[in-house]
C-alpha atoms as a PDB file:
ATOM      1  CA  UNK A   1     -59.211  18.582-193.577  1.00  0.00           C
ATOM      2  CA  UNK A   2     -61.730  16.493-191.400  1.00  0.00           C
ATOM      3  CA  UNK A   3     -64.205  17.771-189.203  1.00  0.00           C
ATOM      4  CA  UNK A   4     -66.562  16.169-186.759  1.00  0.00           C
ATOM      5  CA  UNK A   5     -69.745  17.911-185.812  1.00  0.00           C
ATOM      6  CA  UNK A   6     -72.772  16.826-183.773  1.00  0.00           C
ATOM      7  CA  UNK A   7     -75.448  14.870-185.986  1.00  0.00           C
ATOM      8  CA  UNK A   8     -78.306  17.141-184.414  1.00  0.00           C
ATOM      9  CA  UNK A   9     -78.281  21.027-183.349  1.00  0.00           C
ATOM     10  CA  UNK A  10     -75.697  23.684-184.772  1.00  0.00           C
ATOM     11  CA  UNK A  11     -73.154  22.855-187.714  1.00  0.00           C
ATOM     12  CA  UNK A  12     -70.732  25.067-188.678  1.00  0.00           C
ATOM     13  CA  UNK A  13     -71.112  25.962-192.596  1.00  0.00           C
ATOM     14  CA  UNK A  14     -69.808  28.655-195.002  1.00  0.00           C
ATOM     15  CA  UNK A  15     -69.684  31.717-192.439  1.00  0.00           C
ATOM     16  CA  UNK A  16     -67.165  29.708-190.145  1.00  0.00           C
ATOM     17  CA  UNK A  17     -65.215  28.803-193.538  1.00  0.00           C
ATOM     18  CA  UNK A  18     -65.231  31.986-194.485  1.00  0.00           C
ATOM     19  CA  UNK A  19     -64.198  33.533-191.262  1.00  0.00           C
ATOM     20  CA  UNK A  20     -61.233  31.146-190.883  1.00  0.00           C
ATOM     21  CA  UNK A  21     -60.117  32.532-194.570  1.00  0.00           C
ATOM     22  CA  UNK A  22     -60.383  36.236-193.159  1.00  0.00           C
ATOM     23  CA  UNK A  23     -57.333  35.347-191.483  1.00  0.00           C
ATOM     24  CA  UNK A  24     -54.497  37.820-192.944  1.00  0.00           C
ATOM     25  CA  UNK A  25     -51.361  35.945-194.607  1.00  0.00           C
ATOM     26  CA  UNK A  26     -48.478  36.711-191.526  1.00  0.00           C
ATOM     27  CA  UNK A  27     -50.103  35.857-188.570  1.00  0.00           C
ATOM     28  CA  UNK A  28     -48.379  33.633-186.022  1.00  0.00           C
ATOM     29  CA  UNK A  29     -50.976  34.064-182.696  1.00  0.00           C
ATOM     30  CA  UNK A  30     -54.799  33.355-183.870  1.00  0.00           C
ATOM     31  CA  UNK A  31     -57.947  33.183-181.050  1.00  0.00           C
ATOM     32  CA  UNK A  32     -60.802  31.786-182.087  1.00  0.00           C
ATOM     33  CA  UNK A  33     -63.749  33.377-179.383  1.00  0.00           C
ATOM     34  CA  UNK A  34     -66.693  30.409-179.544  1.00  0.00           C
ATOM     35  CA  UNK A  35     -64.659  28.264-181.744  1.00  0.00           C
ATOM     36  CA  UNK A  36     -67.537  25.401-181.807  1.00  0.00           C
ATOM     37  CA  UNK A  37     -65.968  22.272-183.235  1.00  0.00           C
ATOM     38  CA  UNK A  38     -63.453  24.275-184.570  1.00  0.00           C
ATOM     39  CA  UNK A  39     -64.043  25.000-187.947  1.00  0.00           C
ATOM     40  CA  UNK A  40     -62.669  28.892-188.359  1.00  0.00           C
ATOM     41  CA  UNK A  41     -59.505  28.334-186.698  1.00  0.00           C
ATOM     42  CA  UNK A  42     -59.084  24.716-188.938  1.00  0.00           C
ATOM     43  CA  UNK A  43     -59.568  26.785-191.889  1.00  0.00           C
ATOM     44  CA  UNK A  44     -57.210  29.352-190.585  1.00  0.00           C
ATOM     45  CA  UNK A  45     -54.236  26.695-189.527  1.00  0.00           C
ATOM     46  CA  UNK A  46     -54.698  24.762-192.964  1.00  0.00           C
ATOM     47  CA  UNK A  47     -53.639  28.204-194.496  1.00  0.00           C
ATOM     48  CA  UNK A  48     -50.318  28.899-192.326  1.00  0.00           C
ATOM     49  CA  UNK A  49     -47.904  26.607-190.913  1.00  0.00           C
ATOM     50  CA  UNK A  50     -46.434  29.380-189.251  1.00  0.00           C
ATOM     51  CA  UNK A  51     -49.354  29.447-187.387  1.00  0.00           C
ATOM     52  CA  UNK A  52     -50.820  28.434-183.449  1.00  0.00           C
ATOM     53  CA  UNK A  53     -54.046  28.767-182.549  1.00  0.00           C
ATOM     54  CA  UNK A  54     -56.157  29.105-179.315  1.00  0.00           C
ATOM     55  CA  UNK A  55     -59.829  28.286-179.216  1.00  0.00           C
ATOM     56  CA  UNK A  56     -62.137  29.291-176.323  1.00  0.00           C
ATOM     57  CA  UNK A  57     -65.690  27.430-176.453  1.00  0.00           C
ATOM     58  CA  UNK A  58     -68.128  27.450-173.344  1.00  0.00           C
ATOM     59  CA  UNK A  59     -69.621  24.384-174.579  1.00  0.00           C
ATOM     60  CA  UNK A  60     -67.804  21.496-173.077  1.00  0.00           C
ATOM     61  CA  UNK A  61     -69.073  18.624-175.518  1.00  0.00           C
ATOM     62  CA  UNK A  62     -67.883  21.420-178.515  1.00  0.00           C
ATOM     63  CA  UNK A  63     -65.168  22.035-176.433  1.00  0.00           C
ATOM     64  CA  UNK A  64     -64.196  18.477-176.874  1.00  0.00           C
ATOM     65  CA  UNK A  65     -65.124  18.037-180.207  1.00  0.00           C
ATOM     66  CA  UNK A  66     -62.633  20.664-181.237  1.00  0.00           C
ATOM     67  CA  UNK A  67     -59.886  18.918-179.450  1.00  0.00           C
ATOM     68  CA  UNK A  68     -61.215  15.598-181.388  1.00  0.00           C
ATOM     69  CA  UNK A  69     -60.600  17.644-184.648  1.00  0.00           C
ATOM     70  CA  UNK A  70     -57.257  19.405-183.548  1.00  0.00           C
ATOM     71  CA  UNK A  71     -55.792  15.689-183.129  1.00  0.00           C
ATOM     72  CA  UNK A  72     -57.723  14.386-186.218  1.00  0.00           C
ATOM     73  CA  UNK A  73     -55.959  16.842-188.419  1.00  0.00           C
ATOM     74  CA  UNK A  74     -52.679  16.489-187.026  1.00  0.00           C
ATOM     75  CA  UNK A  75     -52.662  20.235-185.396  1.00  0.00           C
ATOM     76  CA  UNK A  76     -52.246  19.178-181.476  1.00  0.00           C
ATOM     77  CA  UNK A  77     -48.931  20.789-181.474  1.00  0.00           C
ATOM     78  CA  UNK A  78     -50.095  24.043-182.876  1.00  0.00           C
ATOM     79  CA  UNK A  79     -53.440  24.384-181.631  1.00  0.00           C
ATOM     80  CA  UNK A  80     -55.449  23.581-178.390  1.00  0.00           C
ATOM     81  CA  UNK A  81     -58.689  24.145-176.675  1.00  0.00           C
ATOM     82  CA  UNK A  82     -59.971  26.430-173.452  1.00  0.00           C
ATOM     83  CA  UNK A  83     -63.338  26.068-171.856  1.00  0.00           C
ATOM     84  CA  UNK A  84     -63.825  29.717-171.246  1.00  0.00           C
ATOM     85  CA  UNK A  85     -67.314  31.881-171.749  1.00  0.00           C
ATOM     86  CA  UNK A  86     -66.407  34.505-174.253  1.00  0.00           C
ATOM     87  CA  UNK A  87     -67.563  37.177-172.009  1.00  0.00           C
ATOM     88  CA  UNK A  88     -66.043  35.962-169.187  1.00  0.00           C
ATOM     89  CA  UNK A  89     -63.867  38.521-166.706  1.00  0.00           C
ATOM     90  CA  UNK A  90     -60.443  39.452-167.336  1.00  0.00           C
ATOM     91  CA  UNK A  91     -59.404  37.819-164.332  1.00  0.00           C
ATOM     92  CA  UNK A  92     -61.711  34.701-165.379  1.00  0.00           C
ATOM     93  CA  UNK A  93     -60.057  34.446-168.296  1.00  0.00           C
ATOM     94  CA  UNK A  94     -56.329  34.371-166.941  1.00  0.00           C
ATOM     95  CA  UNK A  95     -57.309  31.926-163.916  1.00  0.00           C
ATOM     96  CA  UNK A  96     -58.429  29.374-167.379  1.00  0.00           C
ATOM     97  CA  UNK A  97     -54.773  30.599-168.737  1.00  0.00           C
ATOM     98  CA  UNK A  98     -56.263  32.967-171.592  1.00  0.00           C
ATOM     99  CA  UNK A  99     -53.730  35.863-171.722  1.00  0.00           C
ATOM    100  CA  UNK A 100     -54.725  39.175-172.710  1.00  0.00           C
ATOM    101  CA  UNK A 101     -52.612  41.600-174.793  1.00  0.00           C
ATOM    102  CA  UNK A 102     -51.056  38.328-176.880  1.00  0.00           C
ATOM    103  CA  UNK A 103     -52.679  37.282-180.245  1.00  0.00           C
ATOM    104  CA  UNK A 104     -51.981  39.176-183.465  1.00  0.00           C
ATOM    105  CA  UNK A 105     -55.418  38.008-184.586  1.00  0.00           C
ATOM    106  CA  UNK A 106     -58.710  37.427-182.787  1.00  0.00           C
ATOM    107  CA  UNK A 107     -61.787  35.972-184.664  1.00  0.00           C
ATOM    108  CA  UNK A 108     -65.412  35.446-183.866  1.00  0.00           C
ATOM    109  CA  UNK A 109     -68.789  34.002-184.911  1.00  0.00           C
ATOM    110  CA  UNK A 110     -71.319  35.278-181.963  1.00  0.00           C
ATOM    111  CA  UNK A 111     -74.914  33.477-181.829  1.00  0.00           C
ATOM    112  CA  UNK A 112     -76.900  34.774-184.476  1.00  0.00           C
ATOM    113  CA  UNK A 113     -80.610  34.607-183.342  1.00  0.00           C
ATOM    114  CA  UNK A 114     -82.560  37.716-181.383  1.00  0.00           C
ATOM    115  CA  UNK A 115     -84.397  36.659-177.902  1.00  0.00           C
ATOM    116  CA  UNK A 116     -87.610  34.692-178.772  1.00  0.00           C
ATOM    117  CA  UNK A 117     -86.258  32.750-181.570  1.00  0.00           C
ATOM    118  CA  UNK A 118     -84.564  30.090-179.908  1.00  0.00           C
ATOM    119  CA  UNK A 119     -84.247  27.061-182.079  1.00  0.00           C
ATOM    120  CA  UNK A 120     -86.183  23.870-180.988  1.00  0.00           C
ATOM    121  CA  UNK A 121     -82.589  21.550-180.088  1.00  0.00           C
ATOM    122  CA  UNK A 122     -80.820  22.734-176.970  1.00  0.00           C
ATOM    123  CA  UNK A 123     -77.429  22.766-178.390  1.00  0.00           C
ATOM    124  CA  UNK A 124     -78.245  24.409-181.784  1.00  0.00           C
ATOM    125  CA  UNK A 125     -80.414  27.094-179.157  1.00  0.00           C
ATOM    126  CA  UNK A 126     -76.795  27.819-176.922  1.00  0.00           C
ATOM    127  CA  UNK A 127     -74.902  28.070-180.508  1.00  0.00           C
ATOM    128  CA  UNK A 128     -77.377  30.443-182.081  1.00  0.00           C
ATOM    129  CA  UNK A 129     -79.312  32.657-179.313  1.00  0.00           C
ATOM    130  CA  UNK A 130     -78.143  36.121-178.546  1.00  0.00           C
ATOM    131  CA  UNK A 131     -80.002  38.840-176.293  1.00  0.00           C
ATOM    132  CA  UNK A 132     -78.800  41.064-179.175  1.00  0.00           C
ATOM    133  CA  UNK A 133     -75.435  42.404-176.873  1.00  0.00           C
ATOM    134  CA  UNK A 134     -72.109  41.434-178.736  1.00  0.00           C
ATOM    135  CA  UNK A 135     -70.325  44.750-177.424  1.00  0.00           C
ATOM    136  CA  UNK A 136     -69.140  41.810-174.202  1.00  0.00           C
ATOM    137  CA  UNK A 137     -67.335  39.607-177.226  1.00  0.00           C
ATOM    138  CA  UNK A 138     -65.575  42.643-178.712  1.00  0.00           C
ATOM    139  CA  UNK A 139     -64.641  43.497-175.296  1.00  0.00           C
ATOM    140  CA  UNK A 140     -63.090  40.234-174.430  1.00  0.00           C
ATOM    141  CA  UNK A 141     -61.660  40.236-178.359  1.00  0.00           C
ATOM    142  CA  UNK A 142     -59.939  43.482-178.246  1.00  0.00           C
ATOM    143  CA  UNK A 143     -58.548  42.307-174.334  1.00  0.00           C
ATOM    144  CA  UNK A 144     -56.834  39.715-175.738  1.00  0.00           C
ATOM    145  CA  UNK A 145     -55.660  41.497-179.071  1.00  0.00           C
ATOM    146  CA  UNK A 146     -51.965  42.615-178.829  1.00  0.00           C
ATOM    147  CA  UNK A 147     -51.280  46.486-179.167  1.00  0.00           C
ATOM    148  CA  UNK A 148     -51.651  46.683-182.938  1.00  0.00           C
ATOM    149  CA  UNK A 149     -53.698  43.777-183.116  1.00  0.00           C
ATOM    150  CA  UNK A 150     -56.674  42.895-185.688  1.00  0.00           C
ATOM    151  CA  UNK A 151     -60.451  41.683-184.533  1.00  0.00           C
ATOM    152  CA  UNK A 152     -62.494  39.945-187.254  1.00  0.00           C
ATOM    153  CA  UNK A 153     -65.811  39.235-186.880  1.00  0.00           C
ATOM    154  CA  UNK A 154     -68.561  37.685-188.603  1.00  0.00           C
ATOM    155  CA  UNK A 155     -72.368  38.202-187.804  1.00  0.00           C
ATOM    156  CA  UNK A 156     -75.514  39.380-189.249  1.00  0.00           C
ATOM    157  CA  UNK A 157     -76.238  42.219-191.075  1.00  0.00           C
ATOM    158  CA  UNK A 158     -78.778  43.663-189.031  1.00  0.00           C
ATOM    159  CA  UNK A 159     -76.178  43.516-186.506  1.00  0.00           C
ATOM    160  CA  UNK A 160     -73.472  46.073-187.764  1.00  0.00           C
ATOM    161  CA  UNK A 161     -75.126  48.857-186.084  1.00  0.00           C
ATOM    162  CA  UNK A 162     -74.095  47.119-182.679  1.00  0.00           C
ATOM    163  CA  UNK A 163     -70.855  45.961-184.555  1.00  0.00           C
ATOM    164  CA  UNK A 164     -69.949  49.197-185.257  1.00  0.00           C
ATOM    165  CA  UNK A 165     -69.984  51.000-182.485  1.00  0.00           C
ATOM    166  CA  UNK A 166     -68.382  48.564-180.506  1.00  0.00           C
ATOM    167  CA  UNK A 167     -65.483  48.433-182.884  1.00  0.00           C
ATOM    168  CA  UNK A 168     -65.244  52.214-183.289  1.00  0.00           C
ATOM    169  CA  UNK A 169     -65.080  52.931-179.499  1.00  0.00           C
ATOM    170  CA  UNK A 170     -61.914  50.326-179.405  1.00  0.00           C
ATOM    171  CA  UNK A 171     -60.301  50.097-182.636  1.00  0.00           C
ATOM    172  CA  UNK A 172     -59.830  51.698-185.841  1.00  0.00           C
ATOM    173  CA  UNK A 173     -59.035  50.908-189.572  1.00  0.00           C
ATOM    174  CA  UNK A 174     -62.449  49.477-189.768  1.00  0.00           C
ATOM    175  CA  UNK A 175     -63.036  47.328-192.954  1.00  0.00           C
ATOM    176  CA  UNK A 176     -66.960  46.020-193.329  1.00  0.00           C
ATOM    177  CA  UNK A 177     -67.227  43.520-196.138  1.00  0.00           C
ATOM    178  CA  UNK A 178     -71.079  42.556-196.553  1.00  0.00           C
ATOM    179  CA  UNK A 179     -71.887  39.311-197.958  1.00  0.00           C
ATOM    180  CA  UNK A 180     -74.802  38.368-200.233  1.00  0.00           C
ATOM    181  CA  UNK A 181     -76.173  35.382-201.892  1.00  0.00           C
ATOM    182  CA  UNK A 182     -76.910  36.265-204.809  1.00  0.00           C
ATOM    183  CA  UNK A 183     -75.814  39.589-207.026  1.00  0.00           C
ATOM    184  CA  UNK A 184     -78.724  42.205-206.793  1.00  0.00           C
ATOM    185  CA  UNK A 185     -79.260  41.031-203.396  1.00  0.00           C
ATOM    186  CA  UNK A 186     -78.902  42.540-199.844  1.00  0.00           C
ATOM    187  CA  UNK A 187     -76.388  41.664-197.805  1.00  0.00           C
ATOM    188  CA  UNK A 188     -77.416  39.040-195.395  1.00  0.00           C
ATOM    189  CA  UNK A 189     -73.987  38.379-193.473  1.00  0.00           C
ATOM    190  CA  UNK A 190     -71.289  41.009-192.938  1.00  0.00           C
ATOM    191  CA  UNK A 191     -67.836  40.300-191.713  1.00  0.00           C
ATOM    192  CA  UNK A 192     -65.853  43.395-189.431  1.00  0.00           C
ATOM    193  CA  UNK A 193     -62.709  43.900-189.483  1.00  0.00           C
ATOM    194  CA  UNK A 194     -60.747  46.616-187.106  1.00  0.00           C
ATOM    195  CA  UNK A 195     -57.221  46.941-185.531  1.00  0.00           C
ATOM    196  CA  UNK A 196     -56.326  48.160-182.587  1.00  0.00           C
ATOM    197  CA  UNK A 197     -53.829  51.393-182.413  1.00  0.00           C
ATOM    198  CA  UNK A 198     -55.263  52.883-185.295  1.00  0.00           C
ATOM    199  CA  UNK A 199     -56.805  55.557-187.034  1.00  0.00           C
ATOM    200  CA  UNK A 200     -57.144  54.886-189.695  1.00  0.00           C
ATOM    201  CA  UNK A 201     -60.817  55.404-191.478  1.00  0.00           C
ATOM    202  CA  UNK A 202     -63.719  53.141-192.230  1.00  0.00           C
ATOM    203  CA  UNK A 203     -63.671  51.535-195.583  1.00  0.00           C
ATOM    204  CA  UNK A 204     -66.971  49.510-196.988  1.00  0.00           C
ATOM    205  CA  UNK A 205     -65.879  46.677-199.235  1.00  0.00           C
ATOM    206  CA  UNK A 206     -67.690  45.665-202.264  1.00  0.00           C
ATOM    207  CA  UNK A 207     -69.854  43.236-201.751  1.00  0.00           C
ATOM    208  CA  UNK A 208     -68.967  39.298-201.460  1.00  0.00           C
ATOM    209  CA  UNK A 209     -71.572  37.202-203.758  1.00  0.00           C
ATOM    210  CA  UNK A 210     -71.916  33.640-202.271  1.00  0.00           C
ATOM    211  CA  UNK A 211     -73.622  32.151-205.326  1.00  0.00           C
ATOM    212  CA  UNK A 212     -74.580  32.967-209.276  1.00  0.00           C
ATOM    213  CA  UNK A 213     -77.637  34.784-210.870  1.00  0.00           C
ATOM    214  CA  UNK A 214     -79.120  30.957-210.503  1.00  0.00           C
ATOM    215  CA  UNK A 215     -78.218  27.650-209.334  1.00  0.00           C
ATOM    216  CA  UNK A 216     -76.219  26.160-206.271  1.00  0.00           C
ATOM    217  CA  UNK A 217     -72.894  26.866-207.754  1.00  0.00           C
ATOM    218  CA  UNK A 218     -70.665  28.876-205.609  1.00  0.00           C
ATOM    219  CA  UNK A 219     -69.523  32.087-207.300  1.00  0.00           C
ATOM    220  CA  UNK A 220     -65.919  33.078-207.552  1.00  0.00           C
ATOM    221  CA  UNK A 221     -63.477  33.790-204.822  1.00  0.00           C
ATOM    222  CA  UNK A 222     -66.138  32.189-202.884  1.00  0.00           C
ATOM    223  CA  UNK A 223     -65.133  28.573-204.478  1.00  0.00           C
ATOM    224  CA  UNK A 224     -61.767  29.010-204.217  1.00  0.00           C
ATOM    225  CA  UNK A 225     -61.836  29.530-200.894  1.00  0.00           C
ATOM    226  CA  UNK A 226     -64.481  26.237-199.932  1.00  0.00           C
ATOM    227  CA  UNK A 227     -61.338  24.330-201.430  1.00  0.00           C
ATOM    228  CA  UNK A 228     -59.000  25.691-199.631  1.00  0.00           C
ATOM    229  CA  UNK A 229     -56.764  27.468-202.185  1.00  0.00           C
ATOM    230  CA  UNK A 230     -57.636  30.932-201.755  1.00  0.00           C
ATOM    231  CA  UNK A 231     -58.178  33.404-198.884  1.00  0.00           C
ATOM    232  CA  UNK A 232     -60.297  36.020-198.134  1.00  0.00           C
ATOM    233  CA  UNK A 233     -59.036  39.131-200.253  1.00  0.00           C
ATOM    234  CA  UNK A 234     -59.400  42.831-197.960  1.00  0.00           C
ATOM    235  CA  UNK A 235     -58.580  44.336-200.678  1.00  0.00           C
ATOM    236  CA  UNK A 236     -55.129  46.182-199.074  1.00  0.00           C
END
């Protein structure tokens, strides 16, 4: 797989990898909320061939660039691009042709950074800035979830409070996996995972260890998954 990205502001990395691996083996109907250049739902598609794939991104130069890496990979007939806000209205999103009730899978990577800590380049600021409020994502994510539908979503850890109760008020069968750099360490990412129609009860994962007591190497499944043999395990 190829992927073009902009030489200056925000590059996807190893959450959007990671988050296109959360993808459960079965699903035909993927939406990627803020897709970026298109990295998660990539991932995802490289996994499946039984899969299609919608990606919404407000961003119209990302917008394109996805498109640029749909055709690049050789995915244009299973995969296109919308230029839709993520928290756009229901009836916003339908007039752009986003249907609601339809995907078996919805996925997200929200900006990441709290008011006041904009990053200096514009782009990498629009990717990355958040006033904190991701409750309007999982609102337009479980909208466009079909009836027994599954949300994933990937974001900081000081976020799952917010996370949480966004996904508990909508969905249930919550799974939290937290990820971590290094073993001993706190969790510095955590990826949520809830499905609409149930009741099923919270489960916290063991942790996900990104790299070894020391050195770059990436730790086991975490490898695995960076070469595309391996997807994320939920333990079910």
């Amino acid at each position: 797989m190829s992927i073009i990205q902009p030489e200056k502001g925000f590059r996807a990395g190893l959450d959007s990898v990671l988050l296109g691996a959360s993808v459960p083996e079965g699903t035909h109907r993927l939406l990627d909320l803020g897709a970026g250049a298109g990295v998660a739902a990539l991932c995802a598609l490289a996994h499946s061939d039984a899969l299609s794939a919608t990606l919404v991104e407000n961003n119209g130069d990302m917008a394109a660039l996805a498109t640029e890496n749909i055709a690049a990979n050789g995915l244009s007939d299973r995969a296109h691009v919308l230029e839709i806000n993520a928290t756009a209205t229901g009836a916003e999103r339908r007039a752009l042709g986003l249907a609601t009730d339809s995907f078996d899978v919805v996925i997200a990577n929200p900006p990441f950074f709290e008011a006041g800590t904009q990053a200096p380049d514009p782009g990498r600021a629009a990717a990355r800035h958040t006033d904190g409020e991701v409750g309007g994502w999982i609102r337009t994510a479980v909208s466009c979830a079909h009836a027994k539908g599954e949300v994933i979503f990937i974001h900081l850890a000081q976020v799952l409070p917010q996370l949480l109760a966004a996904f508990d008020a909508r969905m249930g069968a919550i799974n939290v996996l937290p990820i971590a750099s290094r073993p001993g360490q706190p969790a510095s990412r955590v990826l949520v995972r809830g499905r609409k129609g149930s009741r099923a009860p919270m489960r916290l994962l063991p942790p996900l260890v990104v790299h070894g007591e020391s050195g770059n190497r990436f730790a086991e499944p975490v490898r695995s998954i960076l070469r595309g043999e391996a997807r994320l395990d939920w333990q079910e």
